[in-house]
C-alpha atoms as a PDB file:
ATOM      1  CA  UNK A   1     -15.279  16.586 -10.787  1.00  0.00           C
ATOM      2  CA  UNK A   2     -11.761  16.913 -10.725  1.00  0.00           C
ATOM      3  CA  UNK A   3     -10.043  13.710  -9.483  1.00  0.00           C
ATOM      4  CA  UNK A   4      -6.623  14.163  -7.141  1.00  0.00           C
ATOM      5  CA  UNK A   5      -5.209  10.648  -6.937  1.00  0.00           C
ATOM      6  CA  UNK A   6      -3.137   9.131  -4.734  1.00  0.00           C
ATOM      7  CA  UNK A   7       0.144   7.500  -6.149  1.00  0.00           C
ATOM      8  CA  UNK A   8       2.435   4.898  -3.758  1.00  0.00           C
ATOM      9  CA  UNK A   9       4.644   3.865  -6.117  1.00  0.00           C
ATOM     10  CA  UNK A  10       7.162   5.273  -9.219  1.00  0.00           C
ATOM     11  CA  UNK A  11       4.749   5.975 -11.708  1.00  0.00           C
ATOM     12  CA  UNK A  12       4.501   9.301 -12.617  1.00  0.00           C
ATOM     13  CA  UNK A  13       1.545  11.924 -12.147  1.00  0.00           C
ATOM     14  CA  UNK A  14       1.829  13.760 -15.287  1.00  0.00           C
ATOM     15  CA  UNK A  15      -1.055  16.234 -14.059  1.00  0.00           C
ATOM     16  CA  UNK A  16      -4.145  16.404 -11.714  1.00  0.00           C
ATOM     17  CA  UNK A  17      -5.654  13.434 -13.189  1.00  0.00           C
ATOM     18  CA  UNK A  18      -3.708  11.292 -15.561  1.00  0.00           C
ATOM     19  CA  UNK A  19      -1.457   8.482 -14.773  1.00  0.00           C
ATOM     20  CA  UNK A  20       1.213   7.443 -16.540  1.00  0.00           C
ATOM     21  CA  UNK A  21       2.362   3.406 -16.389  1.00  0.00           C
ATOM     22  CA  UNK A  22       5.401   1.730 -18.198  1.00  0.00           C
ATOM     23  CA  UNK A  23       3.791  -0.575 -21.003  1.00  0.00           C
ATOM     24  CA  UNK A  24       5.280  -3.454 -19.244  1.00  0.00           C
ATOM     25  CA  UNK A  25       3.304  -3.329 -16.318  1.00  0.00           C
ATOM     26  CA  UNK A  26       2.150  -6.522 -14.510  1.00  0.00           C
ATOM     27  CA  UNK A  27      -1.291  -5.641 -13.870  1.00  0.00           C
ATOM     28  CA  UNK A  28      -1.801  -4.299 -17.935  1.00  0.00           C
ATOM     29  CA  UNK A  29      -0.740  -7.291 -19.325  1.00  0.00           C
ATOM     30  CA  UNK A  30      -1.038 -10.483 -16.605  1.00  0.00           C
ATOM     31  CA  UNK A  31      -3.890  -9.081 -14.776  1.00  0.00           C
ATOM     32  CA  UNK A  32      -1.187  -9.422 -11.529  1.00  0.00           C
ATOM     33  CA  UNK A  33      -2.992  -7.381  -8.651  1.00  0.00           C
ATOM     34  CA  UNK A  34      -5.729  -6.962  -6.956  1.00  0.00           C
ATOM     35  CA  UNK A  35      -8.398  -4.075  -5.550  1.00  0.00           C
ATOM     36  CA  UNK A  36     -11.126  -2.074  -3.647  1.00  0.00           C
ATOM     37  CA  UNK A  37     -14.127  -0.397  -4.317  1.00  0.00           C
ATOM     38  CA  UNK A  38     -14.806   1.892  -1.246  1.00  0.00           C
ATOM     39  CA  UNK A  39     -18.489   2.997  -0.972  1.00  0.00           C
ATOM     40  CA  UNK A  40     -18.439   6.739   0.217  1.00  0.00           C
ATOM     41  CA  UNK A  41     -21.658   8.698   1.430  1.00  0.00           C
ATOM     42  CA  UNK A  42     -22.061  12.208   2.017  1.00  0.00           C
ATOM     43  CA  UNK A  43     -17.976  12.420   2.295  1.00  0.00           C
ATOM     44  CA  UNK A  44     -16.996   9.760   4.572  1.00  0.00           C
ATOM     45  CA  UNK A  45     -16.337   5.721   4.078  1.00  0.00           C
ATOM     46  CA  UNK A  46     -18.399   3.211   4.718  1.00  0.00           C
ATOM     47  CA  UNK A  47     -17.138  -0.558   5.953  1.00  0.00           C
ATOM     48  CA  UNK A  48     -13.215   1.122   4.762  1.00  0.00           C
ATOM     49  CA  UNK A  49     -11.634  -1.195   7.628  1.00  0.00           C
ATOM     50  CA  UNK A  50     -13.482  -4.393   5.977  1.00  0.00           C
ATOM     51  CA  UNK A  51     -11.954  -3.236   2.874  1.00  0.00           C
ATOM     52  CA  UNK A  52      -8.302  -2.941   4.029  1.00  0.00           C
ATOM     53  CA  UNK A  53      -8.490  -6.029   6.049  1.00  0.00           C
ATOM     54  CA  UNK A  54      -9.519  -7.899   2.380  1.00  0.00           C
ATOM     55  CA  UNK A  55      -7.019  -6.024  -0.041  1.00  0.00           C
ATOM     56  CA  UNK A  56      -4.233  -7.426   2.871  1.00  0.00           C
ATOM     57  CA  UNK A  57      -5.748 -10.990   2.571  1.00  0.00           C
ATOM     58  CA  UNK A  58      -6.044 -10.378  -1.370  1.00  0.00           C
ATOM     59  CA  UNK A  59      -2.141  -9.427  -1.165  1.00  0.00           C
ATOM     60  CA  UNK A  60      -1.133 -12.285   0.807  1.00  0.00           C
ATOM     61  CA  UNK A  61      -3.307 -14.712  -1.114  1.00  0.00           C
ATOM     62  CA  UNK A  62      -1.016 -13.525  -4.564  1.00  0.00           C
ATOM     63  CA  UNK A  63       2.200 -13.289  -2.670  1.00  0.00           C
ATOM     64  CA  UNK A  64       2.204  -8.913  -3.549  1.00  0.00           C
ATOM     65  CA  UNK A  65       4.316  -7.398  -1.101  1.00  0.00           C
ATOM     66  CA  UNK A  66       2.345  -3.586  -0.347  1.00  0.00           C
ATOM     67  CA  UNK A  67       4.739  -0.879   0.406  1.00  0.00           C
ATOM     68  CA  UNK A  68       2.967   0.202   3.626  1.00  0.00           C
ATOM     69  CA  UNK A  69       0.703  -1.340   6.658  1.00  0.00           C
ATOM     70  CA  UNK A  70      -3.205  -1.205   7.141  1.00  0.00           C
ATOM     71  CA  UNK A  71      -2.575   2.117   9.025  1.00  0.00           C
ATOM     72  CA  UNK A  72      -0.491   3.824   6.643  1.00  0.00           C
ATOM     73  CA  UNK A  73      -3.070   2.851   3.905  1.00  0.00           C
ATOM     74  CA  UNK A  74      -5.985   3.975   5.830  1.00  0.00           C
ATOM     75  CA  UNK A  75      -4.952   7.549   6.683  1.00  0.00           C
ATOM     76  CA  UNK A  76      -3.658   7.995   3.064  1.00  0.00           C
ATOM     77  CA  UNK A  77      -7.245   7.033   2.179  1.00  0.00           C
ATOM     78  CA  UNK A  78      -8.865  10.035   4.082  1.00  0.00           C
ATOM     79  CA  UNK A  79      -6.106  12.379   2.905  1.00  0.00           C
ATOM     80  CA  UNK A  80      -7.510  11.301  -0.774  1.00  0.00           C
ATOM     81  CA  UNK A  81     -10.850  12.504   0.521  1.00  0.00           C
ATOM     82  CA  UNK A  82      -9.507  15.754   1.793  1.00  0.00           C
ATOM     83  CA  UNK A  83      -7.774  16.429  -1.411  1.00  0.00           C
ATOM     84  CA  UNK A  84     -10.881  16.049  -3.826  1.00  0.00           C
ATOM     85  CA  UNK A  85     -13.093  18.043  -0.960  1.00  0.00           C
ATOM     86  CA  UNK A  86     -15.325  14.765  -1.251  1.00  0.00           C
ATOM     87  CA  UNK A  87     -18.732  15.554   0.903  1.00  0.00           C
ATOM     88  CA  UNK A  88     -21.357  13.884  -2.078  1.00  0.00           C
ATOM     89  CA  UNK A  89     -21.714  10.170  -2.413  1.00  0.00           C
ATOM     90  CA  UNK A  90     -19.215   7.957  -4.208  1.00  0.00           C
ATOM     91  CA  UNK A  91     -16.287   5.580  -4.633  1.00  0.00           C
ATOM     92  CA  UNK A  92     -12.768   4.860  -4.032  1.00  0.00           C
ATOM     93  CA  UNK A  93     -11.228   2.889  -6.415  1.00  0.00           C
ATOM     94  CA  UNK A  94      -8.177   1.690  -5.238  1.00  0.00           C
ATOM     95  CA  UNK A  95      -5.106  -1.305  -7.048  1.00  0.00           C
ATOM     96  CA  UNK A  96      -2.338  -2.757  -6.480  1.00  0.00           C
ATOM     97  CA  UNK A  97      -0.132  -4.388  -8.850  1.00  0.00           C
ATOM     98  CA  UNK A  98       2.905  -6.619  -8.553  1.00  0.00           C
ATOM     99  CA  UNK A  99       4.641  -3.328 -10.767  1.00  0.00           C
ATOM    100  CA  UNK A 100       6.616  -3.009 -13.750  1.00  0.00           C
ATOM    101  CA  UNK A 101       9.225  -4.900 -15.389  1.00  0.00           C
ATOM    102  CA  UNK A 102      10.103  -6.591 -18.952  1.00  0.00           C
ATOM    103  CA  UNK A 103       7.554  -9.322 -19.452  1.00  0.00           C
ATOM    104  CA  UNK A 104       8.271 -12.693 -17.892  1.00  0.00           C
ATOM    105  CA  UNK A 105       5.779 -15.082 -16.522  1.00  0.00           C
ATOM    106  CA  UNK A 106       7.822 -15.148 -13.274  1.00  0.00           C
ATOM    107  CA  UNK A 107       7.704 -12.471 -10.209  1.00  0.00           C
ATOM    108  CA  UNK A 108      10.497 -10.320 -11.335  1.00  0.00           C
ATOM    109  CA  UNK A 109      12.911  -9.388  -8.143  1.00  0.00           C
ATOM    110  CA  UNK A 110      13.316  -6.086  -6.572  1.00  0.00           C
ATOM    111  CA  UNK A 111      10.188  -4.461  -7.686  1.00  0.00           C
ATOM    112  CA  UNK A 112       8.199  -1.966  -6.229  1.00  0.00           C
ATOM    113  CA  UNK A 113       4.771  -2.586  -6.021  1.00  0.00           C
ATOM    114  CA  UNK A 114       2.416  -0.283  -8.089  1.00  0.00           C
ATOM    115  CA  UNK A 115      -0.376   1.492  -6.026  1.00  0.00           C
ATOM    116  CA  UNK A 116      -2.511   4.012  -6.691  1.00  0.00           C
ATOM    117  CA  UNK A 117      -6.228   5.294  -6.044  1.00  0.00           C
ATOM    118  CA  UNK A 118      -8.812   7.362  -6.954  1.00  0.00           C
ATOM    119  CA  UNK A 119     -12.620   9.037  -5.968  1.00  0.00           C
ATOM    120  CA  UNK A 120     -15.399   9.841  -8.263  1.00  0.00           C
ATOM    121  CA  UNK A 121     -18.987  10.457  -7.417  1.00  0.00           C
ATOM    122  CA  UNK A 122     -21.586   7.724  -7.256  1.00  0.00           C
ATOM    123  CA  UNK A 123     -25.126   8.759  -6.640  1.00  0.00           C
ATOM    124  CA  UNK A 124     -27.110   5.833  -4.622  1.00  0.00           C
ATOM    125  CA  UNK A 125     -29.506   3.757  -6.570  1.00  0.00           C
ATOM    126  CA  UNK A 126     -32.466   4.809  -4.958  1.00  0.00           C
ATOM    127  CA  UNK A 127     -35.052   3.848  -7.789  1.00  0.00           C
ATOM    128  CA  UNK A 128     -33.975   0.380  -8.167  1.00  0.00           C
ATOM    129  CA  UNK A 129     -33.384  -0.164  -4.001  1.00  0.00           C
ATOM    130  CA  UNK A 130     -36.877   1.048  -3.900  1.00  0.00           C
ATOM    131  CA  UNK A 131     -38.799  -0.982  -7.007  1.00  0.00           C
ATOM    132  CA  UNK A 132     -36.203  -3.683  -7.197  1.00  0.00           C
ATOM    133  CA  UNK A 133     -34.343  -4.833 -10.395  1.00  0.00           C
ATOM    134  CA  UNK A 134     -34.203  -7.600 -12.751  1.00  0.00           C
ATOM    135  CA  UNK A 135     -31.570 -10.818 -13.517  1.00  0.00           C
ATOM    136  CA  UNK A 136     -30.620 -12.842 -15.720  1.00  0.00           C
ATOM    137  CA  UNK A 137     -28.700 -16.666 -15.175  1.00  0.00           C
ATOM    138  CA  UNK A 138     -25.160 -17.895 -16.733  1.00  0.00           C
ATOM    139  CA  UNK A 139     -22.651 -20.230 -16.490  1.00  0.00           C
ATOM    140  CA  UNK A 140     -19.980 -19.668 -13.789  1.00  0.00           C
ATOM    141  CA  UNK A 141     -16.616 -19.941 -15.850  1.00  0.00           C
ATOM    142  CA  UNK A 142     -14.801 -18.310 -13.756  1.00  0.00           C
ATOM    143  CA  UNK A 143     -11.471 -19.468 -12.048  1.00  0.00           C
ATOM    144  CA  UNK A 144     -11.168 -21.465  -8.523  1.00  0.00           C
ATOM    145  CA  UNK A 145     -10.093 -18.620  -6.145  1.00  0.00           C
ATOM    146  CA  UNK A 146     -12.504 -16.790  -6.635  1.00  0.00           C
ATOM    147  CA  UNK A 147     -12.172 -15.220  -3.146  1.00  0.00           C
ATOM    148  CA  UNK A 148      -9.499 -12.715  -3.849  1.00  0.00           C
ATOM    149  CA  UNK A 149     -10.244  -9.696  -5.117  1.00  0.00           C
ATOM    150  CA  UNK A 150      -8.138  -9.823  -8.450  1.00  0.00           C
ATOM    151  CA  UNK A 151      -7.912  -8.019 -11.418  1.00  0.00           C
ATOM    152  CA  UNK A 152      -8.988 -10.677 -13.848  1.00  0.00           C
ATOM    153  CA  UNK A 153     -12.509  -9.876 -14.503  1.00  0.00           C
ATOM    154  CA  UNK A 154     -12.947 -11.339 -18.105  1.00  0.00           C
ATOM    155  CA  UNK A 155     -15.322 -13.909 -17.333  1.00  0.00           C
ATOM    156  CA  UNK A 156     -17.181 -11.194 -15.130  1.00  0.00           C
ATOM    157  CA  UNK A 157     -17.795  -8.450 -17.178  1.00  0.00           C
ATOM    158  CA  UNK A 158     -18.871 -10.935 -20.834  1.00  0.00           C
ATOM    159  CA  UNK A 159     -21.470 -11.770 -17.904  1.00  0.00           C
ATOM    160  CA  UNK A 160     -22.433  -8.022 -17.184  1.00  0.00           C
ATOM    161  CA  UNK A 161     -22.309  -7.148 -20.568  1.00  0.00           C
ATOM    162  CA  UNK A 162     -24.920 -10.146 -21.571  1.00  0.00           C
ATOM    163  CA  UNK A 163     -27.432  -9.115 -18.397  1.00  0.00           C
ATOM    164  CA  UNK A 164     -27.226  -5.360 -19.830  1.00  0.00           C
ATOM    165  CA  UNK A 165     -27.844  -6.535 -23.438  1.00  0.00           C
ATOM    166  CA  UNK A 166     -30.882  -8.174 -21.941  1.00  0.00           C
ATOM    167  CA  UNK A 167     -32.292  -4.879 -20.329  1.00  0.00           C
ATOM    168  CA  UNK A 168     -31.356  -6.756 -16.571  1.00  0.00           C
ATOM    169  CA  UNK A 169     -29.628  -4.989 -13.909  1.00  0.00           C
ATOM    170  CA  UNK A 170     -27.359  -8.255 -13.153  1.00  0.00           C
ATOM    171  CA  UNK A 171     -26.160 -11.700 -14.012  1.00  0.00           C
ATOM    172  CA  UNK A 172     -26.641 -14.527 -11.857  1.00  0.00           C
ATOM    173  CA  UNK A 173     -23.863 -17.247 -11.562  1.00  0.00           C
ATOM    174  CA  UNK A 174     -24.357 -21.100 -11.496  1.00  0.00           C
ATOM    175  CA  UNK A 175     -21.857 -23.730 -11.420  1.00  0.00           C
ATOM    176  CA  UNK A 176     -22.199 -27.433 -10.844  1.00  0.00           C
ATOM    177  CA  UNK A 177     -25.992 -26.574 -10.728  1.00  0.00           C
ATOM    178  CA  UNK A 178     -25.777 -24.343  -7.453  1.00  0.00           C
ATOM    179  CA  UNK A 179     -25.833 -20.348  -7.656  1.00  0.00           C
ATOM    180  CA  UNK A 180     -22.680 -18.872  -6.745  1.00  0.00           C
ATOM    181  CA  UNK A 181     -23.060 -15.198  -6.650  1.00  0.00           C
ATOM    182  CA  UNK A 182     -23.489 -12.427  -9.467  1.00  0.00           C
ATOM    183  CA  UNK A 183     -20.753 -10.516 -11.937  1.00  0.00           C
ATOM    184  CA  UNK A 184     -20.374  -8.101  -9.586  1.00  0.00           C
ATOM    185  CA  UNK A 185     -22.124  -8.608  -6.226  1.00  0.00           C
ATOM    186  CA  UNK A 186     -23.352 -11.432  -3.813  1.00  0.00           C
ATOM    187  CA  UNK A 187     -26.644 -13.210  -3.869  1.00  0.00           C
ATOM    188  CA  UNK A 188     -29.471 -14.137  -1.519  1.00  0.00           C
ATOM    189  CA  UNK A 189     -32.911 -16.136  -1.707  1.00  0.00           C
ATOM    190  CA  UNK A 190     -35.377 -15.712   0.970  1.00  0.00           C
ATOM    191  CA  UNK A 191     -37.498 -18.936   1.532  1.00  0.00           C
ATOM    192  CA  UNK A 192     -40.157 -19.300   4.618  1.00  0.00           C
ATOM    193  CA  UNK A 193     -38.183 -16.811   6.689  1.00  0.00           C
ATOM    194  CA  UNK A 194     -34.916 -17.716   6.269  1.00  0.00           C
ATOM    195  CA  UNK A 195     -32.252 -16.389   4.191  1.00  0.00           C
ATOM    196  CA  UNK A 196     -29.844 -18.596   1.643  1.00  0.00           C
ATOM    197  CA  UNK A 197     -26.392 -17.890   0.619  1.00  0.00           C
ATOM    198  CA  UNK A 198     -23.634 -19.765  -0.582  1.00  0.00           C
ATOM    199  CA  UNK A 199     -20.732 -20.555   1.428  1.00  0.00           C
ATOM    200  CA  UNK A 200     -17.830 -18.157   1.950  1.00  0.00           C
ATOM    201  CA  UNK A 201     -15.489 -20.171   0.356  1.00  0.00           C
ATOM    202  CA  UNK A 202     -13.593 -19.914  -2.436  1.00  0.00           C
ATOM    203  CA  UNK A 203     -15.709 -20.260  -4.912  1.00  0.00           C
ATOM    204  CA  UNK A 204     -17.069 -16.556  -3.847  1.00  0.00           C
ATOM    205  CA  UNK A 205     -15.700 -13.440  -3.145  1.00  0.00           C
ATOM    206  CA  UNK A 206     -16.439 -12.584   0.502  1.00  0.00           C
ATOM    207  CA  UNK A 207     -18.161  -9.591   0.128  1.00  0.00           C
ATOM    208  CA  UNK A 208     -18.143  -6.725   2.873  1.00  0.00           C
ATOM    209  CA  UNK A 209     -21.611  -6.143   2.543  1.00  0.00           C
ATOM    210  CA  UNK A 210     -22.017  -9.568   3.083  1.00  0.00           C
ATOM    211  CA  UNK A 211     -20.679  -9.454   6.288  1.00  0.00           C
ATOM    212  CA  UNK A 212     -22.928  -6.792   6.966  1.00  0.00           C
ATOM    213  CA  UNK A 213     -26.272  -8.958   5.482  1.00  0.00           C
ATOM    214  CA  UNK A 214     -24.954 -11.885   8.172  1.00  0.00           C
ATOM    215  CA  UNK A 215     -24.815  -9.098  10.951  1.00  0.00           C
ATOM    216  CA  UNK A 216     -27.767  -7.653  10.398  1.00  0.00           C
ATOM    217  CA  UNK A 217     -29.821 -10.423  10.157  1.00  0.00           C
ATOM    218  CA  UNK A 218     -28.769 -11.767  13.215  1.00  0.00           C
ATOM    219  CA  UNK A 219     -29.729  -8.441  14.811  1.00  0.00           C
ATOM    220  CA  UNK A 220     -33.366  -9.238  13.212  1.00  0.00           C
ATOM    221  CA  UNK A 221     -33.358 -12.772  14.361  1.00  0.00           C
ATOM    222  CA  UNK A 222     -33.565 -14.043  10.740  1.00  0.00           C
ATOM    223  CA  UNK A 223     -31.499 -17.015  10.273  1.00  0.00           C
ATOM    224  CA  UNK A 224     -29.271 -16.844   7.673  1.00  0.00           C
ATOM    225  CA  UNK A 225     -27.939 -20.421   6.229  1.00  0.00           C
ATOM    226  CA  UNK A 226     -24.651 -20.702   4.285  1.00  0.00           C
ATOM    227  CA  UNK A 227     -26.154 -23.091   1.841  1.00  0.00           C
ATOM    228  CA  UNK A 228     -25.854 -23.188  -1.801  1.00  0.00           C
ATOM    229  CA  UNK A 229     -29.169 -23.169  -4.198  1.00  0.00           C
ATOM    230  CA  UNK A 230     -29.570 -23.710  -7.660  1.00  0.00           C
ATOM    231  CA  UNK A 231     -31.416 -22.074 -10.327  1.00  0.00           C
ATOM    232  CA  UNK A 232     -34.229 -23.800  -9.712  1.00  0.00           C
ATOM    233  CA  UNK A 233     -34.747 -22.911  -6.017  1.00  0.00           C
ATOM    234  CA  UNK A 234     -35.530 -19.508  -7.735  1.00  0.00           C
ATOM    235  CA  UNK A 235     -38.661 -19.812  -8.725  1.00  0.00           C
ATOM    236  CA  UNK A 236     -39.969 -20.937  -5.795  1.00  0.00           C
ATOM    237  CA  UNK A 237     -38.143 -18.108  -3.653  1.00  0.00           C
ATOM    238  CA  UNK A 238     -40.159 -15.720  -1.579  1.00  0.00           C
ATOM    239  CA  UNK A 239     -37.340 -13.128  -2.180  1.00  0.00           C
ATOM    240  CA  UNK A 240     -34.626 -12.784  -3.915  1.00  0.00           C
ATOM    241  CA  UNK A 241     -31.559  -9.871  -3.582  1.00  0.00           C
ATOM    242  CA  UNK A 242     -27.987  -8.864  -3.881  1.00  0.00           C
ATOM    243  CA  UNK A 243     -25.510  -6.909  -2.348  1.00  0.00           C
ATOM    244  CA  UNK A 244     -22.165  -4.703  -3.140  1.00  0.00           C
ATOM    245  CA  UNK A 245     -20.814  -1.718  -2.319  1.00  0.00           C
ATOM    246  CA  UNK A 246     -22.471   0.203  -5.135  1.00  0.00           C
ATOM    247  CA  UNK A 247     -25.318  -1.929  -5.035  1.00  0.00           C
ATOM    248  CA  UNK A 248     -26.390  -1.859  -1.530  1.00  0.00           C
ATOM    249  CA  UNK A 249     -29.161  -4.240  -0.988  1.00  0.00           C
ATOM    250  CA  UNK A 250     -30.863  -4.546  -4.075  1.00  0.00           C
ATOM    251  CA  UNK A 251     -34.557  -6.336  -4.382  1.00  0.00           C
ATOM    252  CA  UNK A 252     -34.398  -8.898  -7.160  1.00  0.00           C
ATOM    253  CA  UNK A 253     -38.284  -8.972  -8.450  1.00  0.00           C
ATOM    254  CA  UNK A 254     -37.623 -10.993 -12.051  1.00  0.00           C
ATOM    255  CA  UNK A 255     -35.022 -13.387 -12.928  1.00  0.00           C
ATOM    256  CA  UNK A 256     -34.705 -14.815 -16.785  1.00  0.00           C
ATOM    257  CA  UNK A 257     -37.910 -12.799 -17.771  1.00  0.00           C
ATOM    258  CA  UNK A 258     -40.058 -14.443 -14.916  1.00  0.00           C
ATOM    259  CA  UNK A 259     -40.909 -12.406 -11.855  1.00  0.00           C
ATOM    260  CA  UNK A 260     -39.955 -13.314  -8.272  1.00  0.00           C
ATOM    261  CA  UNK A 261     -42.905 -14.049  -5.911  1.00  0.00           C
ATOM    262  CA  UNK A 262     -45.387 -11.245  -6.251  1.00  0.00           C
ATOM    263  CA  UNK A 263     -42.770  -9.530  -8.223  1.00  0.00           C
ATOM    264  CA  UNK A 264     -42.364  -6.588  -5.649  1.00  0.00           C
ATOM    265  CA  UNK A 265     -39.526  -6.352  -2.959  1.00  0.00           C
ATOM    266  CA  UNK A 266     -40.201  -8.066   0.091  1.00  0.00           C
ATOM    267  CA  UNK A 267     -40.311  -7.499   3.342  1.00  0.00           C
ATOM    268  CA  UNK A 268     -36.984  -9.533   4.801  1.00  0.00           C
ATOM    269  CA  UNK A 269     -35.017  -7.244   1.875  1.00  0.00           C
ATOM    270  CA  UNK A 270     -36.587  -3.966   3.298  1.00  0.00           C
ATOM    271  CA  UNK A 271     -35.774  -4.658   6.545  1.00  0.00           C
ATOM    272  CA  UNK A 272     -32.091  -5.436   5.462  1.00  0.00           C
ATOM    273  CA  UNK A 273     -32.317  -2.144   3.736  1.00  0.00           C
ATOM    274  CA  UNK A 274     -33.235  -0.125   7.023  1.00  0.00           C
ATOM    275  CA  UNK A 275     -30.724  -1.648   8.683  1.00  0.00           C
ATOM    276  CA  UNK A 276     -28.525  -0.900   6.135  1.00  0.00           C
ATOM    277  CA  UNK A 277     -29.399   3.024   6.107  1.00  0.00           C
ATOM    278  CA  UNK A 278     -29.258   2.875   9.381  1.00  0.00           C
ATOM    279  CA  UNK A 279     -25.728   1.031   9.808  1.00  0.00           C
ATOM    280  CA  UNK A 280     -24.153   3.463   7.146  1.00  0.00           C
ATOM    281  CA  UNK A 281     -26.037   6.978   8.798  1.00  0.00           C
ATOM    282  CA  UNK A 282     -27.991   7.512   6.020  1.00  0.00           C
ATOM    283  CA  UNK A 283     -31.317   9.388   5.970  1.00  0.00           C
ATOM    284  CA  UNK A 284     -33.949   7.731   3.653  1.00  0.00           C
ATOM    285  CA  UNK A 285     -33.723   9.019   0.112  1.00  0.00           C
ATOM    286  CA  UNK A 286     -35.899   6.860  -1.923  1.00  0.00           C
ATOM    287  CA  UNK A 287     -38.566   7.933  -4.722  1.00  0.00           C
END
């Protein structure tokens, strides 16, 4: 498709869908900003006020001033979709950087913020929500605030990279012997009815799905503990998932070659799942 970003800052749109960034730019070379991933479905946002409300605590939590208020941001969002005549399933991908300036370690004064965004189709995982996927475990090394949504990834993605090497869908954090959460997503183990997490502290980033999983279950009466497990805990599990934008609520049915329970999705995760479809007005689509 073509792609019609949206720019909120100097940088220059030399056409429809290239962008064109000083090579001294904070977020190129210190990893200085933060962003969004927007989950779209059949044209319209899903959970974009959860979003907003985190890239604002992100910004505050890096000291990045953003040249314009939840509001402002929001509509500008929509116009994006009205641009790119977006009615399929997909993304927003949206950053914010502290701008650009000669390199110095130090916030440079009087900069603009650099902002931009962009939409791209994203079909929903429907064979993997359906048969579940598989994990793998590895270290945590990842920095303490973990919690904002920043653009240094490194430790992330060498994770990714190692669970796709291994044929698995996603890597599972530990640190300090307790399961964090996954490169790119949160993590949940289902044990005699009740669902596990780890805190929303720090050490995680508080995922908007998340907030959804804790809603939800509620909803369902299933209790759902903020308490860290390890590694271990796995293999006894009942259930195991994850969730993300892009992910939804995925079934996790092997972990390290060695299947979860029965090694089919269970029945807590599917009824997350409906609630899911049903929170986001989606009709079921799954094979």
């Amino acid at each position: 498709m073509s792609v019609y970003p949206i720019i909120l800052s100097q940088t220059s749109l030399t056409n429809r869908d290239t962008l064109t960034y000083p090579f001294e730019e904070r977020g190129l070379q210190f990893g200085d900003g933060i962003y969004e991933v927007i989950r779209i479905y059949q044209g319209s946002y899903y959970l974009i006020t959860e979003h907003v409300n985190r890239l604002f605590r992100s910004a505050e939590a890096i000291k990045l001033d953003l040249p314009f208020s939840k509001q402002e941001i929001t509509s500008l969002l929509h116009d994006l979709l009205t641009q790119n005549e977006m009615a399929s399933d997909g993304i927003v991908y949206l950053q914010a950087t502290r701008g650009s300036a000669p390199r110095t370690h130090a916030f440079p004064p009087d900069t603009p913020a650099n902002v931009y965004a962009y939409v791209r189709d994203m079909p929903r995982k429907t064979k993997n929500l359906t048969n579940g996927a598989s994990a793998i475990t590895e270290r945590d090394t990842r920095w303490e605030n973990c919690y904002i949504k920043s653009l240094n990834l490194l430790p992330n993605v060498l994770a990714k990279q190692k669970a796709q090497e291994n044929g698995s869908y996603e890597a599972i954090l530990e640190r300090d012997g307790k399961v964090t959460e996954c490169s790119s997503s949160n993590i949940y183990l289902v044990k005699d009815g009740k669902i596990y997490t780890h805190p929303a502290t720090n050490r995680i980033l508080h995922g908007c799905v998340r907030m959804r999983v804790e809603q939800f279950a509620a909803d369902l009466d299933i209790p759902f503990v903020e308490q860290a497990f390890s590694v271990e805990d796995i293999a006894n599990a009942d259930e195991l998932f994850l969730s993300s934008s892009t992910s939804e609520i995925m079934p996790i049915v092997e972990v390290d070659s060695n299947q979860v329970a029965d090694g089919l999705p269970g029945k807590t995760t599917q009824k997350l799942q409906s609630a899911y479809e049903k929170d986001a007005g989606l009709v079921k689509e799954r094979i």
